[in-house]
C-alpha atoms as a PDB file:
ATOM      1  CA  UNK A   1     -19.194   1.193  -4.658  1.00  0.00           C
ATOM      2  CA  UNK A   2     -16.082   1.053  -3.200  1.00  0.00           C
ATOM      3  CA  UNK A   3     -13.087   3.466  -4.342  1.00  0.00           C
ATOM      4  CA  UNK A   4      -9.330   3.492  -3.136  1.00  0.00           C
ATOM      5  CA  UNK A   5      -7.055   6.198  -4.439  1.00  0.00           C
ATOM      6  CA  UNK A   6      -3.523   6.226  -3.469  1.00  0.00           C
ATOM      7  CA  UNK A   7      -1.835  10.200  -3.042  1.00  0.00           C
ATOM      8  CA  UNK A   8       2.215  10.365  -2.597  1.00  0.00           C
ATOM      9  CA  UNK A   9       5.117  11.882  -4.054  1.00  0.00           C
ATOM     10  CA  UNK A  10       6.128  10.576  -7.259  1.00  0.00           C
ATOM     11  CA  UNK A  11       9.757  11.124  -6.609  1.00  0.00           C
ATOM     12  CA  UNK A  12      11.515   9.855  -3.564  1.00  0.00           C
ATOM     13  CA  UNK A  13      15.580   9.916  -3.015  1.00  0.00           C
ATOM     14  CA  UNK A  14      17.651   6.915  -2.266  1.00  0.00           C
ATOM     15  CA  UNK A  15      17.920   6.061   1.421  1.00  0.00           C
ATOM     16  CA  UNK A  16      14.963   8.055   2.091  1.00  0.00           C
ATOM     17  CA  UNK A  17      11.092   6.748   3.592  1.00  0.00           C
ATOM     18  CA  UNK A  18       8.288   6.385   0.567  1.00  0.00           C
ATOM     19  CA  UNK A  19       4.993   7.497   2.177  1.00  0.00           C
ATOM     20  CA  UNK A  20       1.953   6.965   0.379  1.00  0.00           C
ATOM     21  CA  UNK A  21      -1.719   7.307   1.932  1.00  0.00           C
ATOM     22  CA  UNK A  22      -4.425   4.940   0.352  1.00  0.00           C
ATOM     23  CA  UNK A  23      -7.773   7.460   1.200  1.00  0.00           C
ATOM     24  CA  UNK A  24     -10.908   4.473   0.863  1.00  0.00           C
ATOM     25  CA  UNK A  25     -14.559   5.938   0.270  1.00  0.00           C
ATOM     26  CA  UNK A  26     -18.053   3.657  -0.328  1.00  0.00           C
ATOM     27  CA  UNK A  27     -16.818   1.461   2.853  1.00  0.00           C
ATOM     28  CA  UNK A  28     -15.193   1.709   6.098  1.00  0.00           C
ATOM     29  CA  UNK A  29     -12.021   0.286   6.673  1.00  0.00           C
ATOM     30  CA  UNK A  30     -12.769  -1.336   9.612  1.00  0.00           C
ATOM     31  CA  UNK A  31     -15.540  -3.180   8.589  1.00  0.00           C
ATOM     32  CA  UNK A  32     -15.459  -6.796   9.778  1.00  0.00           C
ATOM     33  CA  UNK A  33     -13.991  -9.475   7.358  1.00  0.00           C
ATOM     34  CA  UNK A  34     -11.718  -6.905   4.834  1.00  0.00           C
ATOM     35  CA  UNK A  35      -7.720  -6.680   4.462  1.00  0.00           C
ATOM     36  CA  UNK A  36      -6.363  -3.097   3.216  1.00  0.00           C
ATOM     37  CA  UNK A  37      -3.519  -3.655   1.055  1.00  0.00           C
ATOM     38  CA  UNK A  38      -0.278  -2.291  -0.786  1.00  0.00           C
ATOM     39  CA  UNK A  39       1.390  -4.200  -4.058  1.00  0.00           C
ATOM     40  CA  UNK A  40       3.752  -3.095  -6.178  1.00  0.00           C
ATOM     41  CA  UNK A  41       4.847  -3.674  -9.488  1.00  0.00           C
ATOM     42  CA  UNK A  42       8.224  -2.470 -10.865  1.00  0.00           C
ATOM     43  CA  UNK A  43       9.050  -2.117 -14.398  1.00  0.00           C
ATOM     44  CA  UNK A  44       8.634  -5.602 -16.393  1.00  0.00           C
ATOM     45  CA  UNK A  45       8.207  -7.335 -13.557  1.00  0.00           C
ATOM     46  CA  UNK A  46       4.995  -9.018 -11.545  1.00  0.00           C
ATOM     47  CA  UNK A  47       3.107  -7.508  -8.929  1.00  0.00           C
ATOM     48  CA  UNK A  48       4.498  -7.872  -5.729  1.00  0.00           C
ATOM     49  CA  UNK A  49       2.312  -8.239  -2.087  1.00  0.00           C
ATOM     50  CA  UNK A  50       3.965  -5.511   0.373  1.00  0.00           C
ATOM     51  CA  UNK A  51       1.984  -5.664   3.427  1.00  0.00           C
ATOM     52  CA  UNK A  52      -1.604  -4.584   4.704  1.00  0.00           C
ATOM     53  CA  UNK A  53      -3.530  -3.944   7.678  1.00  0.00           C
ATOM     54  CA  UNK A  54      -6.494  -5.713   9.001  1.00  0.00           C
ATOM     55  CA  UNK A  55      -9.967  -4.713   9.774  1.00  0.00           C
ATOM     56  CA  UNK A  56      -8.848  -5.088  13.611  1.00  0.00           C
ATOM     57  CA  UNK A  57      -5.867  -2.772  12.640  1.00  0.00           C
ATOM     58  CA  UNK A  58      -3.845  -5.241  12.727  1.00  0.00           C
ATOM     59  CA  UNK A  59      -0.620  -5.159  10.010  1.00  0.00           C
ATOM     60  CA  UNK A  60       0.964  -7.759   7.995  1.00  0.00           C
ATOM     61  CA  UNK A  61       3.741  -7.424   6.315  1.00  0.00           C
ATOM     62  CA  UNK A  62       5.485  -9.540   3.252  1.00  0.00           C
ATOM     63  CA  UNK A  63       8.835 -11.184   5.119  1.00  0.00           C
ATOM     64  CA  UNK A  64      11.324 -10.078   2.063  1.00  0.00           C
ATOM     65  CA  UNK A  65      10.334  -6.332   2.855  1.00  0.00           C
ATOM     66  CA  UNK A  66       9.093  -6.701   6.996  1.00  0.00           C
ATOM     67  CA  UNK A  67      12.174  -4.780   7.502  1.00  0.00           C
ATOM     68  CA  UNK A  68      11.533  -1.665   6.025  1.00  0.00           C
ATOM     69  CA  UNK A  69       8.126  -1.695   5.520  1.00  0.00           C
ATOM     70  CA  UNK A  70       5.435  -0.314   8.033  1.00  0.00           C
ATOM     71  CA  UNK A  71       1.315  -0.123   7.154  1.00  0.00           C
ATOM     72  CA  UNK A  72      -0.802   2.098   9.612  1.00  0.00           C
ATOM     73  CA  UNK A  73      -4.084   3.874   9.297  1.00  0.00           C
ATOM     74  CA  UNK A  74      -6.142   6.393  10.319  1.00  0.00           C
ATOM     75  CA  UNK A  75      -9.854   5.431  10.862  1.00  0.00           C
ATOM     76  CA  UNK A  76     -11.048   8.883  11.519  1.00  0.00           C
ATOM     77  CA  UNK A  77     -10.156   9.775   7.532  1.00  0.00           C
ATOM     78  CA  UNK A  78     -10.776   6.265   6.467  1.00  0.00           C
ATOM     79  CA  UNK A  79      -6.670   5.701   5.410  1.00  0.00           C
ATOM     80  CA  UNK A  80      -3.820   4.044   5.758  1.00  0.00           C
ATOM     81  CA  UNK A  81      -0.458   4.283   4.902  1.00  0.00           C
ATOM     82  CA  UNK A  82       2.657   2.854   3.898  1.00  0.00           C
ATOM     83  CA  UNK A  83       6.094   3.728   4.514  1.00  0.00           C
ATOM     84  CA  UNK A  84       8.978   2.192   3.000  1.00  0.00           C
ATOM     85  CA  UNK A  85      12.487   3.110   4.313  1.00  0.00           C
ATOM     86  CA  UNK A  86      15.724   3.161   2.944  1.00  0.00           C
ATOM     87  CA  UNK A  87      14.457   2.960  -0.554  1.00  0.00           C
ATOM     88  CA  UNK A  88      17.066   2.182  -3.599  1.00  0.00           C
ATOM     89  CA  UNK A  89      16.267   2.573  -7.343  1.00  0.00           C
ATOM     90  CA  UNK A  90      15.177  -1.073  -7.058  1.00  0.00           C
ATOM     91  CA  UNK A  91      11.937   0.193  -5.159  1.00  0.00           C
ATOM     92  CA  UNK A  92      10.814   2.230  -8.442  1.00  0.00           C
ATOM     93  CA  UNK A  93       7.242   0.992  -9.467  1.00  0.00           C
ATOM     94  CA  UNK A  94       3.768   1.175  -9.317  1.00  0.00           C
ATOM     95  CA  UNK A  95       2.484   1.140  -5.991  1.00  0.00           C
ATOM     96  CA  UNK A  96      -1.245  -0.146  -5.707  1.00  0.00           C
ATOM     97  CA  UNK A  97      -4.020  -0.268  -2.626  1.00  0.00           C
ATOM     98  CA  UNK A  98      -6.015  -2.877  -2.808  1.00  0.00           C
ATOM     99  CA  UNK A  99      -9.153  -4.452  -0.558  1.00  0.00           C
ATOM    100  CA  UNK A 100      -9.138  -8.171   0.187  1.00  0.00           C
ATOM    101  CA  UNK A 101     -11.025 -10.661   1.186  1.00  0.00           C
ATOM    102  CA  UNK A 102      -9.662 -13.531   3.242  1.00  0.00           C
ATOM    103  CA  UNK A 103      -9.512 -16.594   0.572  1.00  0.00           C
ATOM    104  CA  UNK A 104     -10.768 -14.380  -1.956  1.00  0.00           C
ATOM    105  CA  UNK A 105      -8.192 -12.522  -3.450  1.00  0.00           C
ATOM    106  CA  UNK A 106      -8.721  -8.879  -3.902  1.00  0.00           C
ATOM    107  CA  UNK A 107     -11.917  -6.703  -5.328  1.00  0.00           C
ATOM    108  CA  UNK A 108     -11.406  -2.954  -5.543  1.00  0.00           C
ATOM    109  CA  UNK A 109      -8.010  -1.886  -6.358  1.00  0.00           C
ATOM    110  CA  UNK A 110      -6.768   2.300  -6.819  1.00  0.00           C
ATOM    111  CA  UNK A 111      -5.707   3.273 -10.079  1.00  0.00           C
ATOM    112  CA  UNK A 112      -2.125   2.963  -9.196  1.00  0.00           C
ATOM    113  CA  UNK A 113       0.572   5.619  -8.425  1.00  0.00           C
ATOM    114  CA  UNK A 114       4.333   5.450 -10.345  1.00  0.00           C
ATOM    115  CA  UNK A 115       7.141   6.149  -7.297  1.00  0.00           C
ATOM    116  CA  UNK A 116      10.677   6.988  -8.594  1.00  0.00           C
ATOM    117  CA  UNK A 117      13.439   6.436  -6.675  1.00  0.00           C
ATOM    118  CA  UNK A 118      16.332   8.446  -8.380  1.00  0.00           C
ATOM    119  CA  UNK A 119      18.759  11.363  -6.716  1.00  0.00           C
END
């Protein structure tokens, strides 16, 4: 069984970097044919693809947020990361990790983690 749970601060300032580690256990995240994941969803609103890295390491990154957004990982732990610059009360939601599946949509998600952005 696969398990993803996201760890980060809950509170971030504006114009500061969000950093939240996704920590994966039950699979490797380099196994052939799987996409690591981050989506958000802010308050009242849909859930929002960030970006992701490949199985190859590879990132990919949603155009609307390629600017400030920046997926790594660290295969020796089984993570990866996101970090999200220059965040603005507008970046306040629930940030998810999530594994997917080329064509297939995603099948283990984390629990979910609420970041604040507020001075």
């Amino acid at each position: 069984q696969v398990q993803l749970q996201e760890s980060g601060p809950g509170l971030v300032k504006p114009s500061q970097t969000l950093s939240l580690t996704c920590t994966v256990s039950g699979g490797s995240i380099t196994t052939n044919s799987y996409y690591w994941n981050w989506i958000r969803q802010p308050p009242g609103k849909g859930l929002e693809w960030m970006g992701g890295i490949a199985y190859s390491g590879k990132p990919n990154y949603s155009p609307s947020l390629k600017s400030r957004t920046s997926v790594s990982r660290d295969t020796s732990k089984n993570q990866f990361t996101l970090q999200l610059s220059s965040v603005t009360p507008e970046d306040t939601a629930v940030y998810y990790c999530a594994r997917g599946v080329a064509g297939a949509g995603y099948d283990y998600w984390g629990q979910g983690t609420q970041v604040t952005v507020s001075s």
